[in-house]
N, C-alpha and C. Protein backbone atom coordinates (compact mmCIF):
# COMPACT_ATOMS: atom_id res chain seq x y z
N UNK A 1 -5.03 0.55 -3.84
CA UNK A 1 -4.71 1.54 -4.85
C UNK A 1 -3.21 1.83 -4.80
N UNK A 2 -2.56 1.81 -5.80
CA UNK A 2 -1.10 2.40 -6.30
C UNK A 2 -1.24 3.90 -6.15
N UNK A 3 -0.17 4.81 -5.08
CA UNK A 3 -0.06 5.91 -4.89
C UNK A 3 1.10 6.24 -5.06
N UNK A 4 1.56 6.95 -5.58
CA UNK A 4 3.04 7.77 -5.51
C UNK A 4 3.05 9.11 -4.85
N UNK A 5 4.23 9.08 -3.97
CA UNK A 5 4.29 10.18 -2.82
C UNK A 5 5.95 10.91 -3.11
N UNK A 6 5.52 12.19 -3.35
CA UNK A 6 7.42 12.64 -3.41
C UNK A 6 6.70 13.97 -2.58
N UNK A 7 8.44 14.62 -1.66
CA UNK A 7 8.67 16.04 -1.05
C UNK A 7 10.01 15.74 -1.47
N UNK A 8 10.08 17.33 -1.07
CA UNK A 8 11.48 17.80 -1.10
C UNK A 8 12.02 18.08 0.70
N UNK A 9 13.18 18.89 1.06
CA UNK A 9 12.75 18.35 2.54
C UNK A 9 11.98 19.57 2.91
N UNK A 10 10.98 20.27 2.48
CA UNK A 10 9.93 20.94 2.94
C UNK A 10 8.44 20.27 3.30
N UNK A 11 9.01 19.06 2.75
CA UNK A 11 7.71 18.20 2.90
C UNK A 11 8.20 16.66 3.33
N UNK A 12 9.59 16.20 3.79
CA UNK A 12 9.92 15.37 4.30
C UNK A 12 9.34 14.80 5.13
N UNK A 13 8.98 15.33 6.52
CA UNK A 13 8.54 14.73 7.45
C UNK A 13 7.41 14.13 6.89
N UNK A 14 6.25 15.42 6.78
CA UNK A 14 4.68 14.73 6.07
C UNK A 14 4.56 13.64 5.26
N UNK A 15 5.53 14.06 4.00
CA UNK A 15 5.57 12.54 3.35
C UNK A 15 5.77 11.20 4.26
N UNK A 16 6.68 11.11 4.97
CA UNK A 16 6.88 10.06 5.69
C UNK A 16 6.05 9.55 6.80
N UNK A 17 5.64 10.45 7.12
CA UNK A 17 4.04 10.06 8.33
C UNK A 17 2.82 9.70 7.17
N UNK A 18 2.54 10.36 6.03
CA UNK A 18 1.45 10.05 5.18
C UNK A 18 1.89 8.43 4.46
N UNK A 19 3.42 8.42 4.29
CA UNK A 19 3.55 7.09 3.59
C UNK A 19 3.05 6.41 4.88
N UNK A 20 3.65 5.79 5.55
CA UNK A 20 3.08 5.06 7.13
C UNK A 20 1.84 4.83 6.91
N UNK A 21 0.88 5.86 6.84
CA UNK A 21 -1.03 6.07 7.30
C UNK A 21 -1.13 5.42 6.19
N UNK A 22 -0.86 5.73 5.47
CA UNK A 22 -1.67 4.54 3.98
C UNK A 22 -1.08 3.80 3.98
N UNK A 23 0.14 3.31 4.20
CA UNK A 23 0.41 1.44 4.37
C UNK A 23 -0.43 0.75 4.84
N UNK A 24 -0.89 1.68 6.17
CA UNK A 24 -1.52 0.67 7.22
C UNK A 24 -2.91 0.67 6.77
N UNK A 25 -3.59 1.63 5.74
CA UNK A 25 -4.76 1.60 5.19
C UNK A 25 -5.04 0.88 3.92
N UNK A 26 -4.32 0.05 3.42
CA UNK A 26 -3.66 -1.02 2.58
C UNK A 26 -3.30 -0.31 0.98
N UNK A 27 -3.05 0.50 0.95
CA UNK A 27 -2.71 1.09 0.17
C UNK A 27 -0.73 0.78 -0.54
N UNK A 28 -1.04 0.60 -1.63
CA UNK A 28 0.54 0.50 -2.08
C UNK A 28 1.54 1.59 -2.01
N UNK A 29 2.53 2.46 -2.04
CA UNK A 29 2.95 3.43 -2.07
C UNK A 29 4.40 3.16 -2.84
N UNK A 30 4.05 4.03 -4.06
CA UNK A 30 5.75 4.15 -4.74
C UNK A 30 6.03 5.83 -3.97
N UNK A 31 7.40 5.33 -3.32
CA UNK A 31 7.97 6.70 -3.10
C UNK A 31 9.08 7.46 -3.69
N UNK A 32 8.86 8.71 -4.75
CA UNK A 32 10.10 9.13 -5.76
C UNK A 32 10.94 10.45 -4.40
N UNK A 33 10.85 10.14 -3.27
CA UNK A 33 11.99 11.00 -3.12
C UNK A 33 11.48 12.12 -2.19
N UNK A 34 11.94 12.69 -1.21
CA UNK A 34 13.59 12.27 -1.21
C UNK A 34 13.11 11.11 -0.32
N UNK A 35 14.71 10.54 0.08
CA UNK A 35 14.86 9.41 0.93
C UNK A 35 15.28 9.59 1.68
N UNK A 36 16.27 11.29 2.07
CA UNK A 36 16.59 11.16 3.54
C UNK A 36 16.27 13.24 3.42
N UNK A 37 16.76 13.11 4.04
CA UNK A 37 15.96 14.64 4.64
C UNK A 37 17.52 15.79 4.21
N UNK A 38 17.34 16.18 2.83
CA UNK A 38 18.67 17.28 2.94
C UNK A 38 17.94 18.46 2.15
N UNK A 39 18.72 19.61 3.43
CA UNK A 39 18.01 20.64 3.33
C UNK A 39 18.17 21.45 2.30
N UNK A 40 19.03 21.47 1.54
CA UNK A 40 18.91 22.09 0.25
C UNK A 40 18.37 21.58 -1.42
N UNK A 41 18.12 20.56 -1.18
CA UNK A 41 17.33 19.39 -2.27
C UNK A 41 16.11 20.69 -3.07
N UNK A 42 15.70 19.92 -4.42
CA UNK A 42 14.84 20.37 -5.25
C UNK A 42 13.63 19.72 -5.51
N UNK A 43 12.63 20.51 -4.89
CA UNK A 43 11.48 19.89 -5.44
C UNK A 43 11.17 19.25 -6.79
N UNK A 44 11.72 20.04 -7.66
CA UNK A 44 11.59 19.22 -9.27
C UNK A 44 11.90 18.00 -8.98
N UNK A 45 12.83 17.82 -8.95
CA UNK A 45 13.57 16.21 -8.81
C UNK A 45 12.91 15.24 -8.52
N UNK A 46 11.87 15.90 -7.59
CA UNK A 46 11.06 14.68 -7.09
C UNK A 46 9.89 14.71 -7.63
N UNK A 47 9.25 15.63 -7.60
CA UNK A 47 7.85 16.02 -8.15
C UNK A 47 7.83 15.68 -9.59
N UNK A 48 9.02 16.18 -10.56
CA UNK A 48 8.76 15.57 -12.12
C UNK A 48 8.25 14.36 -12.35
N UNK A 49 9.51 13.21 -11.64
CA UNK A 49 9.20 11.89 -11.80
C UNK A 49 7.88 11.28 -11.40
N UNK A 50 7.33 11.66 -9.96
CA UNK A 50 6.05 11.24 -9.59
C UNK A 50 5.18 11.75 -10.88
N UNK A 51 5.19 12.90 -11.18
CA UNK A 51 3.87 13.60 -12.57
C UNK A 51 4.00 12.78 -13.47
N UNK A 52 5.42 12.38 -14.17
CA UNK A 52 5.53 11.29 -14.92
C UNK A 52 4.79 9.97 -14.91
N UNK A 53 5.15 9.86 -13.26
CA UNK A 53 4.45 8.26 -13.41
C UNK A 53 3.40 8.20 -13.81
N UNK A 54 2.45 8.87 -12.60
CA UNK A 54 0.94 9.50 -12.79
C UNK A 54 0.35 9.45 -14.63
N UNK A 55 1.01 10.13 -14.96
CA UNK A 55 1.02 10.46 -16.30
C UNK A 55 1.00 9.32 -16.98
N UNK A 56 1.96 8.13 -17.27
CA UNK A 56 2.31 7.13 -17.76
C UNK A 56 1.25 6.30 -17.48
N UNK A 57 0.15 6.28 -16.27
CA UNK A 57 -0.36 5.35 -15.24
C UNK A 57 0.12 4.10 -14.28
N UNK A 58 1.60 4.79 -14.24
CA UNK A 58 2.43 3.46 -13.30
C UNK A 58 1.41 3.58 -11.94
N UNK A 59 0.94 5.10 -11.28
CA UNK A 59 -0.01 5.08 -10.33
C UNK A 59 -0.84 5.80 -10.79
N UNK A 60 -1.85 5.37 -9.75
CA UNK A 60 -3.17 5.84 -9.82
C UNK A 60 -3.50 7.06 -9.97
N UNK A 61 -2.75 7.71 -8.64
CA UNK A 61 -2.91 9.13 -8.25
C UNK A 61 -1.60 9.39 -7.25
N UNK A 62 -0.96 11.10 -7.22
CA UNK A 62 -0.04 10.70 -6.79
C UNK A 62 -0.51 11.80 -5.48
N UNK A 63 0.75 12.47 -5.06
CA UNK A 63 1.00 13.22 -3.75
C UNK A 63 2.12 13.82 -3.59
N UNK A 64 1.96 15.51 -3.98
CA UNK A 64 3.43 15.69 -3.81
C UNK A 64 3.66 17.01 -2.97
N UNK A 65 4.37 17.07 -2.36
CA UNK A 65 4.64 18.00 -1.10
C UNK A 65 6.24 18.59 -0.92
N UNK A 66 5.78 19.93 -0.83
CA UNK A 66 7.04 20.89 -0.52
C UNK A 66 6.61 21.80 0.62
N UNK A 67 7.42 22.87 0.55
CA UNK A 67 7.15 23.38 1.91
C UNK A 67 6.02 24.32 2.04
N UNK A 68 5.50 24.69 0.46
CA UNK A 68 4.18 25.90 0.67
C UNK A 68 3.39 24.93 -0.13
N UNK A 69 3.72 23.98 -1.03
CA UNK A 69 2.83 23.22 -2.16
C UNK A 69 2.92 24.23 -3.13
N UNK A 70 3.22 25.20 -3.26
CA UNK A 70 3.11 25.99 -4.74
C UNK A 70 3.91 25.21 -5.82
N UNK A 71 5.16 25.65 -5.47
CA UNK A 71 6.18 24.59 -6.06
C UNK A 71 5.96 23.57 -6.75
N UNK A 72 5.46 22.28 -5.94
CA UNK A 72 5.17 21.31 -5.96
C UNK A 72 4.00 21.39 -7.61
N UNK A 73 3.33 21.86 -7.15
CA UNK A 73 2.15 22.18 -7.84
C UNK A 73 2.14 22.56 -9.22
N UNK A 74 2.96 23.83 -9.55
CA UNK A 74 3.85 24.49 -10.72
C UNK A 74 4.67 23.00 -11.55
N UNK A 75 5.36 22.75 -10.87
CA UNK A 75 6.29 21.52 -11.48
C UNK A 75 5.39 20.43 -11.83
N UNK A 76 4.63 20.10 -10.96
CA UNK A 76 3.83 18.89 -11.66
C UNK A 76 2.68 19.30 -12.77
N UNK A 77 2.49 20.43 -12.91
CA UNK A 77 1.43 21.08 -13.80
C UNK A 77 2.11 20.78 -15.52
N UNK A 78 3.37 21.11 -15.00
CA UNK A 78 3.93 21.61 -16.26
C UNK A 78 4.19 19.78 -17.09
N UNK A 79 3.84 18.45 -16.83
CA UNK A 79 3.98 17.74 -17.34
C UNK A 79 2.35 17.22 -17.78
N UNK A 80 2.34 16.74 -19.31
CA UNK A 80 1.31 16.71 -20.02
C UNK A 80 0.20 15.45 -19.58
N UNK A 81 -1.01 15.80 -19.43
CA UNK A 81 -1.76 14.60 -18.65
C UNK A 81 -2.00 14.21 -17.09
N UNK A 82 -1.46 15.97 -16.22
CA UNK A 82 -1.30 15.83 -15.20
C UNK A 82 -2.12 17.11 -15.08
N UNK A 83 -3.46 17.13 -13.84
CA UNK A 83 -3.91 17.76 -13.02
C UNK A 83 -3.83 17.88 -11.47
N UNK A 84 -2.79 18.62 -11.51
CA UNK A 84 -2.52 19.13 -10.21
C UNK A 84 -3.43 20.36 -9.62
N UNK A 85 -3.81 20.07 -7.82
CA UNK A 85 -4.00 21.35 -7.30
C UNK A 85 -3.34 21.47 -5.89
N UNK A 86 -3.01 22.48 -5.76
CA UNK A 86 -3.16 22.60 -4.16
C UNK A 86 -4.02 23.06 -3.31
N UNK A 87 -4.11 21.66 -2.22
CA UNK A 87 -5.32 21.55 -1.79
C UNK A 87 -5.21 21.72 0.10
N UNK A 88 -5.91 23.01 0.55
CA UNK A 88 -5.97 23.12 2.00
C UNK A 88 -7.50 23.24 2.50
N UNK A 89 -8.52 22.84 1.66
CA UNK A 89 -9.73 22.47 2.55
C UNK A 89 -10.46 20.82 1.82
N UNK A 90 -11.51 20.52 2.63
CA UNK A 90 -11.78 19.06 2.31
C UNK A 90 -12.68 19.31 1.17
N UNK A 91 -13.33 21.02 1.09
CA UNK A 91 -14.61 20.65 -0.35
C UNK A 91 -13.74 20.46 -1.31
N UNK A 92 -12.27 21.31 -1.92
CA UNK A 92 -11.83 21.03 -3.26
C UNK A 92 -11.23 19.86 -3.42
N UNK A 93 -10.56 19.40 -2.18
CA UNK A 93 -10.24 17.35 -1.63
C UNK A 93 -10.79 16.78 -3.19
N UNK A 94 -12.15 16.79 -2.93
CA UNK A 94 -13.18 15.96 -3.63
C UNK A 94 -13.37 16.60 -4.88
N UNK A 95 -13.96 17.87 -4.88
CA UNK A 95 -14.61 18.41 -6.13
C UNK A 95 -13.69 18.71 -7.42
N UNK A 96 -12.02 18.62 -6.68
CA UNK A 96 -11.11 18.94 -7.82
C UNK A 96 -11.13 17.31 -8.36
N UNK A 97 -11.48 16.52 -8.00
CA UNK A 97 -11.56 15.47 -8.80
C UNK A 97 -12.91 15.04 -9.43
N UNK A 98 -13.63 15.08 -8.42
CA UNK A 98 -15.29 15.13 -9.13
C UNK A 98 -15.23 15.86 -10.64
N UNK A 99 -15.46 16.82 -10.72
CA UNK A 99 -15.21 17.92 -11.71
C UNK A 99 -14.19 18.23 -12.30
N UNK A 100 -13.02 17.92 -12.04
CA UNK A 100 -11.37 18.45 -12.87
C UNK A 100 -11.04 17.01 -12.97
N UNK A 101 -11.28 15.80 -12.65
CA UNK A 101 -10.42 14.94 -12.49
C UNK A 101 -9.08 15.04 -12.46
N UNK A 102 -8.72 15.83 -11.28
CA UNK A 102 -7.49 16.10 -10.56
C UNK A 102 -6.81 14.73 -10.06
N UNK A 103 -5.19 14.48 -10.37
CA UNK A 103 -5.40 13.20 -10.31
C UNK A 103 -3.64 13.32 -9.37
N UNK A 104 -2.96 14.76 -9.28
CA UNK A 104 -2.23 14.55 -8.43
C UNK A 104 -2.42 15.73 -6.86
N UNK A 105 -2.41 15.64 -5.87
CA UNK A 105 -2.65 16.67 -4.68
C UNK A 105 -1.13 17.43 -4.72
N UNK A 106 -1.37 18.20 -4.36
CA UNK A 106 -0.24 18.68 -4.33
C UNK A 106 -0.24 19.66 -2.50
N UNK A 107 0.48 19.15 -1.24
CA UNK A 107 0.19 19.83 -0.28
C UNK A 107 1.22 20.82 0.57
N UNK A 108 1.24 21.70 1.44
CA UNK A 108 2.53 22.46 1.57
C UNK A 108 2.54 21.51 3.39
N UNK A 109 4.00 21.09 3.05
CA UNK A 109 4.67 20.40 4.51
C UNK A 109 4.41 21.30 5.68
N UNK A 110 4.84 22.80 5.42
CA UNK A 110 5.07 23.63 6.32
C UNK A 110 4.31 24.66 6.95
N UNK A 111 3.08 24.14 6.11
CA UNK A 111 1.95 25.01 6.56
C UNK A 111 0.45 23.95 6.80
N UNK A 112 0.48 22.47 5.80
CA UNK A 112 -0.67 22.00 5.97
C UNK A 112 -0.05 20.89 7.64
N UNK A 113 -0.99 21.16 8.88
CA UNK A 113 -0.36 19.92 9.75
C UNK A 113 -0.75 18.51 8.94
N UNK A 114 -0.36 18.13 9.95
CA UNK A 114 -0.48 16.34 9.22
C UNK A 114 -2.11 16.04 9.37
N UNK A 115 -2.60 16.43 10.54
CA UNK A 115 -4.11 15.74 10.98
C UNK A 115 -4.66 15.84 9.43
N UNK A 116 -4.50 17.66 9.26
CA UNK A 116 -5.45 17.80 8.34
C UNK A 116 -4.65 17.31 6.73
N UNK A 117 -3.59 17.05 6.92
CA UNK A 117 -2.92 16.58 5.60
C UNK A 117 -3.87 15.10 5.14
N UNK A 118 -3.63 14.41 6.38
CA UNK A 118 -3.96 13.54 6.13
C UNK A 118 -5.67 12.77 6.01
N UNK A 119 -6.65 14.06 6.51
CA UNK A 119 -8.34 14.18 5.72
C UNK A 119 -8.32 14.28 4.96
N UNK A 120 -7.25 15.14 4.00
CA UNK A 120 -7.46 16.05 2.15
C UNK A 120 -7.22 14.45 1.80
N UNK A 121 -5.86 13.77 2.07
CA UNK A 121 -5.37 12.51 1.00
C UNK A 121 -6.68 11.46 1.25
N UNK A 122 -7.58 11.28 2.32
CA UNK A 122 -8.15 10.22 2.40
C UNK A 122 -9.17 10.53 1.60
N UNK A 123 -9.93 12.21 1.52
CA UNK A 123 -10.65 12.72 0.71
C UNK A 123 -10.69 12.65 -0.91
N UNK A 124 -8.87 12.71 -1.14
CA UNK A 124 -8.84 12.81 -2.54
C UNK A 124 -8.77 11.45 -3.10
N UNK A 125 -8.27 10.90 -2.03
CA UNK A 125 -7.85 9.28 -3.00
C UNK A 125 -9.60 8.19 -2.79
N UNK A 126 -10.57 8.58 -2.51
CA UNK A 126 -11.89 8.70 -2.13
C UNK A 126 -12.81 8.41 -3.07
N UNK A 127 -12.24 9.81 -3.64
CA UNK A 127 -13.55 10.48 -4.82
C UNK A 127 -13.22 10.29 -6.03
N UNK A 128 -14.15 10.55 -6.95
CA UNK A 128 -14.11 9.92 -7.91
C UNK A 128 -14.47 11.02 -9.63
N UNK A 129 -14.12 10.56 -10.60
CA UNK A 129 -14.43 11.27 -11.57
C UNK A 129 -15.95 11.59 -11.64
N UNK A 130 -16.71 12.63 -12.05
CA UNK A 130 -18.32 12.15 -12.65
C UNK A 130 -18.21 11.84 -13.77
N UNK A 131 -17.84 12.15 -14.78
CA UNK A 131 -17.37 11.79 -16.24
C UNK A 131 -18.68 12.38 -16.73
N UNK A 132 -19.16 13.30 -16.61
CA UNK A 132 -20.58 14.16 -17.63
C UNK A 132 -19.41 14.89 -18.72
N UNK A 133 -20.31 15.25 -19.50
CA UNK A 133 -19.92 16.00 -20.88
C UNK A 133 -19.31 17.08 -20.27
N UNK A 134 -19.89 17.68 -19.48
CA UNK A 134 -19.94 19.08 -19.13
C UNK A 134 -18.06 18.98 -18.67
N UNK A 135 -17.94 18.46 -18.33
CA UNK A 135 -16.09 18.19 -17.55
C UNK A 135 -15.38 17.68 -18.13
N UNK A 136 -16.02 16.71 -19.20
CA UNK A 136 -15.00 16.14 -20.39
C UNK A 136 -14.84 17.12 -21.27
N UNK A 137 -15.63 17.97 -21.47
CA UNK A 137 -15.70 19.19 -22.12
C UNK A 137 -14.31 19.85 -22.18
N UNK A 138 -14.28 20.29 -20.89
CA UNK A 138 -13.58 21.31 -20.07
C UNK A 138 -12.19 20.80 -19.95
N UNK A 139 -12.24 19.56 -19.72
CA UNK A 139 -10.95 19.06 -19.74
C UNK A 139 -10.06 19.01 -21.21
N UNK A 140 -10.40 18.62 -22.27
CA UNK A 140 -10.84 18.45 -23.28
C UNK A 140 -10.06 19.83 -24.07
N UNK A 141 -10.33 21.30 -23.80
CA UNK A 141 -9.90 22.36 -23.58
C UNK A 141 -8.49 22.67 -23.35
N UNK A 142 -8.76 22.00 -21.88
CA UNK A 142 -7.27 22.31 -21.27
C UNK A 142 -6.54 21.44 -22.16
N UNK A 143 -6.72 20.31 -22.40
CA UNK A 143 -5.89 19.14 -22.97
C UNK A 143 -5.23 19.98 -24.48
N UNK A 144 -5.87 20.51 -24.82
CA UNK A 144 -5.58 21.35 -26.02
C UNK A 144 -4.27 22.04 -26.25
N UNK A 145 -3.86 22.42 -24.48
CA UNK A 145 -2.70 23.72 -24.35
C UNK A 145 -1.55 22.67 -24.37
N UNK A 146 -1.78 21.38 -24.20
CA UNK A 146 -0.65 20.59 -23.91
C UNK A 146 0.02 20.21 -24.93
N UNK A 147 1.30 20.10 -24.81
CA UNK A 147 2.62 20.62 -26.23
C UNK A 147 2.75 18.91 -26.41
């Protein structure tokens, strides 16, 4: 699977231990950023372009991390064709995609550790749409607000 992974450096490290774990789990990884660790950098910067891709379908599903994930989360929301959540237990991992077809994670560097960073991504990149009416529905809705 094609993944795209961006932080800002609130989410530097994680990104870079999560890119690693899915290499070795054969997973592809486009990475939008950053590339080296500076402490005053903007989450937008990085997070837009990944929502974009996502969006476009250059990847599958992406991953984007700052230092609380709010951020992260907000910014990638705001681009059209993108369901973002932030995610700190393993049931919404799954069910925000089961049911929302949530298609980017959005996690906080500085509060999620890695162990468990790295259950949510194996969780989310996992599961799968159900595609019933009932969620195409719903989605369908939301898709409505998008400019």
């Amino acid at each position: 699977m094609i993944i795209g992974i961006a932080a800002d450096h609130g989410g530097y490290e994680l990104k870079e231990k999560l890119k690693e774990a899915l290499k070795k789990n054969g997973h592809k990884i486009l990475d939008f950023g950053a590339f080296t660790l500076v402490e005053d950098d903007d989450y937008p910067d990085f997070v837009i372009p990944l929502a974009q891709a996502v969006s476009r379908g250059e990847v599958l599903r992406g991953i984007a991390i700052c230092g609380s994930g709010v951020g992260a989360c907000i910014a990638a929301n705001k681009v059209n064709d993108i369901r973002a959540g932030l995610i700190t237990d393993s049931f919404s991992a799954h069910q925000g995609v089961e049911d929302d077809n949530m298609n980017l994670l959005c996690l906080g560097g500085l509060v999620t550790g890695y162990d468990l960073s790295l259950e949510l991504v194996q969780i989310f990149l996992s599961a799968q749409f159900k595609d019933e009416e009932r969620f195409k529905r719903r989605l369908r809705k939301i898709a409505q607000l998008e400019i």
